[in-house]
N, C-alpha and C. Protein backbone atom coordinates (compact mmCIF):
# COMPACT_ATOMS: atom_id res chain seq x y z
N UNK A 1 120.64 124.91 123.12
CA UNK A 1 119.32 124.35 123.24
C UNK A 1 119.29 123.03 122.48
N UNK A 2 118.74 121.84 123.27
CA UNK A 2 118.44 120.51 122.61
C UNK A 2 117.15 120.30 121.28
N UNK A 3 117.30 119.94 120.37
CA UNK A 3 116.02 120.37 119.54
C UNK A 3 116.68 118.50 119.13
N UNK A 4 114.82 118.14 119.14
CA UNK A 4 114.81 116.77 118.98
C UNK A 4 114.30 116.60 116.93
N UNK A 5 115.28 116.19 116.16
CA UNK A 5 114.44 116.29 114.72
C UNK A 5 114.26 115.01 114.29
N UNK A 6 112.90 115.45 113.49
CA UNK A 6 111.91 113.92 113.04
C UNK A 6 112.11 114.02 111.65
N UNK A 7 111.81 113.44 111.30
CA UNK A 7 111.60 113.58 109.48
C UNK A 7 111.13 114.51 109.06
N UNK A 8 109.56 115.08 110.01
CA UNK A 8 108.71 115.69 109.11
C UNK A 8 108.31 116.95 110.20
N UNK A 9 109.10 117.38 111.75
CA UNK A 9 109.32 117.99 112.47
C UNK A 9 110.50 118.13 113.31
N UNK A 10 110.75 119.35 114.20
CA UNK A 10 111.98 119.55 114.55
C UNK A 10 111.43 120.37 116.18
N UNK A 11 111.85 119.85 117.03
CA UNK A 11 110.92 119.96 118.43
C UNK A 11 112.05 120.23 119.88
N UNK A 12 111.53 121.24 120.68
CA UNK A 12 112.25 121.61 121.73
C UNK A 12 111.15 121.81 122.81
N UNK A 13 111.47 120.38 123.81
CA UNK A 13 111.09 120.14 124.90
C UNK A 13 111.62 120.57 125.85
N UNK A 14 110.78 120.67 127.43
CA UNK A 14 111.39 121.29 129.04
C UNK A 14 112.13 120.12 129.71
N UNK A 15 112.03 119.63 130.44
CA UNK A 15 112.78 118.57 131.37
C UNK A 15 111.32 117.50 131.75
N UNK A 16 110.03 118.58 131.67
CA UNK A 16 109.00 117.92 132.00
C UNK A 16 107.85 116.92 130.13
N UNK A 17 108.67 117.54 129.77
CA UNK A 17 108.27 117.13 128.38
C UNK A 17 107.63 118.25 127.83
N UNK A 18 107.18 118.72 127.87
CA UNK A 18 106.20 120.01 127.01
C UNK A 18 106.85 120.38 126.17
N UNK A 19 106.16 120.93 125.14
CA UNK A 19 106.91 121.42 124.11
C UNK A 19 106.89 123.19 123.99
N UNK A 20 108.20 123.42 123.80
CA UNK A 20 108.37 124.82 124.15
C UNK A 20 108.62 125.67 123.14
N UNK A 21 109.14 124.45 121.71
CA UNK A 21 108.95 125.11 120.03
C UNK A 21 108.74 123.49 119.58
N UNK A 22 108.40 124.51 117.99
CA UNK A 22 108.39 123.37 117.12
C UNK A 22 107.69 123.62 116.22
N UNK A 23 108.21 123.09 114.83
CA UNK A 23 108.09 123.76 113.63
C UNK A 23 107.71 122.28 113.01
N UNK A 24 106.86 122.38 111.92
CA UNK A 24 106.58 120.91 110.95
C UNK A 24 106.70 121.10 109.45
N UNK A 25 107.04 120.22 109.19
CA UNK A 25 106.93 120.28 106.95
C UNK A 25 106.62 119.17 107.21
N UNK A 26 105.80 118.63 106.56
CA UNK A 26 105.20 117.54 105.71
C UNK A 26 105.43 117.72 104.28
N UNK A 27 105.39 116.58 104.05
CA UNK A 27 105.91 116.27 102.54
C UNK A 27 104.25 116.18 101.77
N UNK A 28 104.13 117.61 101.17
CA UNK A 28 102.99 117.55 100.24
C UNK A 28 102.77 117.05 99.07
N UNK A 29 103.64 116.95 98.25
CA UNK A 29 103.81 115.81 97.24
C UNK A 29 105.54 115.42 97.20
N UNK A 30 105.23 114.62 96.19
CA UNK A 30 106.36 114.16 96.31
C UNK A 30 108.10 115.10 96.01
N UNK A 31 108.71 114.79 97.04
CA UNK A 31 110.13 115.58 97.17
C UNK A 31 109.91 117.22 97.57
N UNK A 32 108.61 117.49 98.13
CA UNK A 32 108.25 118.76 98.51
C UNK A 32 107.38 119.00 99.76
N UNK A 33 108.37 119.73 100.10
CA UNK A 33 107.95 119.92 102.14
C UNK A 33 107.70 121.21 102.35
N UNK A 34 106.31 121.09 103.06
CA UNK A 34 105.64 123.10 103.24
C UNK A 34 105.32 122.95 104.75
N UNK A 35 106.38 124.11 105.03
CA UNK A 35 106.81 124.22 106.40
C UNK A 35 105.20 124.76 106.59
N UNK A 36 104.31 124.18 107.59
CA UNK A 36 103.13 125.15 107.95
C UNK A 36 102.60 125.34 109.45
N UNK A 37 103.48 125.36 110.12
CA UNK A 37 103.30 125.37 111.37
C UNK A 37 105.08 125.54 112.47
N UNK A 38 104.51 126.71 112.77
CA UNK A 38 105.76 127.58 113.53
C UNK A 38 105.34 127.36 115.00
N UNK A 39 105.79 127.49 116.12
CA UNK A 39 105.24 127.83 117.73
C UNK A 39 106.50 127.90 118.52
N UNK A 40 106.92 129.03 119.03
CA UNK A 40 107.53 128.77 120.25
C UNK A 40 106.65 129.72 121.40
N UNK A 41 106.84 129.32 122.66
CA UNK A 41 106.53 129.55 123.47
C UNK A 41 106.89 130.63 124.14
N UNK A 42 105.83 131.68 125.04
CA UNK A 42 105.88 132.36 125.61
C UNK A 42 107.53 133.19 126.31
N UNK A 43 108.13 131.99 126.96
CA UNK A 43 108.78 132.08 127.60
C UNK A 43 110.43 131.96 127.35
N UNK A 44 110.48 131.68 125.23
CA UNK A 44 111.44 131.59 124.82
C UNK A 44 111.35 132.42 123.46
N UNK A 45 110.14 133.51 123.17
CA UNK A 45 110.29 134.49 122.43
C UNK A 45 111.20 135.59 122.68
N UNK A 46 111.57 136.19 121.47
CA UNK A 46 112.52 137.28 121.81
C UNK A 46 113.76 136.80 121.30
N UNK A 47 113.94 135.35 121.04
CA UNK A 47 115.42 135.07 121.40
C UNK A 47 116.20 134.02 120.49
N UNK A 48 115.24 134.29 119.34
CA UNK A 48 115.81 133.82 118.01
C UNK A 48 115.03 132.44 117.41
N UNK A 49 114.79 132.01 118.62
CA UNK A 49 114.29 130.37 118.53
C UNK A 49 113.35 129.68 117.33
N UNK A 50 112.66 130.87 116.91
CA UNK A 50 111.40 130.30 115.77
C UNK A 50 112.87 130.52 114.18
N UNK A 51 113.40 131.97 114.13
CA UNK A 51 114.61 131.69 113.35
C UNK A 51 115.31 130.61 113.14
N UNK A 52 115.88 130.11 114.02
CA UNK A 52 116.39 129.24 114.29
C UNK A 52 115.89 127.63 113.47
N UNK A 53 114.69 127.59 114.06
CA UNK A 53 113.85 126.49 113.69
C UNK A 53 113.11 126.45 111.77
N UNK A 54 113.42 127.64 111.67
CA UNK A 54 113.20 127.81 110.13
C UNK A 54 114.46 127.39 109.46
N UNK A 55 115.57 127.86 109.96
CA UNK A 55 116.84 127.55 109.67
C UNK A 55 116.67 126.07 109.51
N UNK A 56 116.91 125.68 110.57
CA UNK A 56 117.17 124.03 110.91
C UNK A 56 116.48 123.36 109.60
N UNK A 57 114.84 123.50 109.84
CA UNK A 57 114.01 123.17 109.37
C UNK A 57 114.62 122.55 107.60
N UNK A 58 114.88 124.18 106.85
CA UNK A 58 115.11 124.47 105.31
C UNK A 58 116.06 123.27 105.34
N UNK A 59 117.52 123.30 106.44
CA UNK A 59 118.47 123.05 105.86
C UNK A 59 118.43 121.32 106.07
N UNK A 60 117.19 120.85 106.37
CA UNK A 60 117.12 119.46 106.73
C UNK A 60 116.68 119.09 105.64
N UNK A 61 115.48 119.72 105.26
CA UNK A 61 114.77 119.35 103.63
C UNK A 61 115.91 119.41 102.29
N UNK A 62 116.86 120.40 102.16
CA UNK A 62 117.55 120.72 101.19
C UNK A 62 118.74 119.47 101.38
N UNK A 63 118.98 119.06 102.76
CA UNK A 63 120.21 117.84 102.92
C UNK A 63 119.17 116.46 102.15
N UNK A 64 118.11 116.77 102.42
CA UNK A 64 117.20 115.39 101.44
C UNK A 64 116.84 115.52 100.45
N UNK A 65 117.42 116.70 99.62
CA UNK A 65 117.25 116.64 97.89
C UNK A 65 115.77 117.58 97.89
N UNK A 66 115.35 118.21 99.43
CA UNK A 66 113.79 118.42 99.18
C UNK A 66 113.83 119.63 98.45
N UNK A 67 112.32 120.13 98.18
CA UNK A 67 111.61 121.79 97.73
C UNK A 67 111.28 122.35 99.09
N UNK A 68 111.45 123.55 99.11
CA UNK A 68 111.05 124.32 100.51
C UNK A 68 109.75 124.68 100.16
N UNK A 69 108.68 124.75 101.05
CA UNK A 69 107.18 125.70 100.71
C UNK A 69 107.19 126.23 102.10
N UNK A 70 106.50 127.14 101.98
CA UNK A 70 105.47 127.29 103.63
C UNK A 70 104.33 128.13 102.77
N UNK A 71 103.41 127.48 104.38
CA UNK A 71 101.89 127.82 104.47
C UNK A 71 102.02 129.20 105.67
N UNK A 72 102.99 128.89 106.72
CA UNK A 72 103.18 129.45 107.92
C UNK A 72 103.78 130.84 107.36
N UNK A 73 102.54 131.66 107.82
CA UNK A 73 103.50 133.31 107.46
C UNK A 73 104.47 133.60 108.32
N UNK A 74 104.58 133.15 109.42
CA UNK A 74 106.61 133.21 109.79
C UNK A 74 107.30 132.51 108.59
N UNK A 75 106.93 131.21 108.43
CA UNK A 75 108.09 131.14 107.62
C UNK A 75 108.73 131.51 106.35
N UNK A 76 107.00 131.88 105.58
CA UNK A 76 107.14 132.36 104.63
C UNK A 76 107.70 133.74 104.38
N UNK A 77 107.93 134.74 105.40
CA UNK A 77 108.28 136.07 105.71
C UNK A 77 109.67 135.57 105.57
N UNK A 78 110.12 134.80 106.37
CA UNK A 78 111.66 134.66 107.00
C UNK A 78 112.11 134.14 105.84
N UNK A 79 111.52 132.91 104.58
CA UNK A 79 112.15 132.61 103.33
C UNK A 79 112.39 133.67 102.59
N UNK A 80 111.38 134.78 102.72
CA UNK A 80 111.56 135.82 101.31
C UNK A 80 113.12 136.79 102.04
N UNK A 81 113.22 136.67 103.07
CA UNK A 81 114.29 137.60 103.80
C UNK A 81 115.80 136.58 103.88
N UNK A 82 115.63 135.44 103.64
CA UNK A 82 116.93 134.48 103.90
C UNK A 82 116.53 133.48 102.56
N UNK A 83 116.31 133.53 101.74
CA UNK A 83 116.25 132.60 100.81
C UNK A 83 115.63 131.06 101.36
């Protein structure tokens, strides 16, 4: 799966553009990013994809020296279970 990453999101579009996941951290103060917003779509639950995107997510902030937070109770579930 193609996942397009931004600074402050990490995003998986169709062929038509829509977005089919996508997860955000914003940087709430400084050097600290709170993941608060999880979504994948209907049609790609079941199949790891929001995992995935927490994964990605952590290991993008931690390659930039960041703090992990979440607001998002996926992610915050999935940090207390994977560090």
């Amino acid at each position: 799966m193609d996942y397009i990453k931004l600074p402050h999101s990490i995003k998986h579009k169709d062929e038509n553009g829509r977005i089919l996941a996508e997860i955000t951290f914003p940087e709430t103060a400084p050097g600290v990013y709170t993941i608060n917003h999880t979504y994948v779509s209907d049609e790609l639950r079941g199949q790891g994809v929001a995992g995935d995107l927490v994964q990605m997510a952590v290991d993008q902030i931690r390659e930039q020296g960041g703090e992990v937070r979440a607001t998002c109770s996926y992610a915050a579930g999935w940090l207390k279970k994977n560090g």
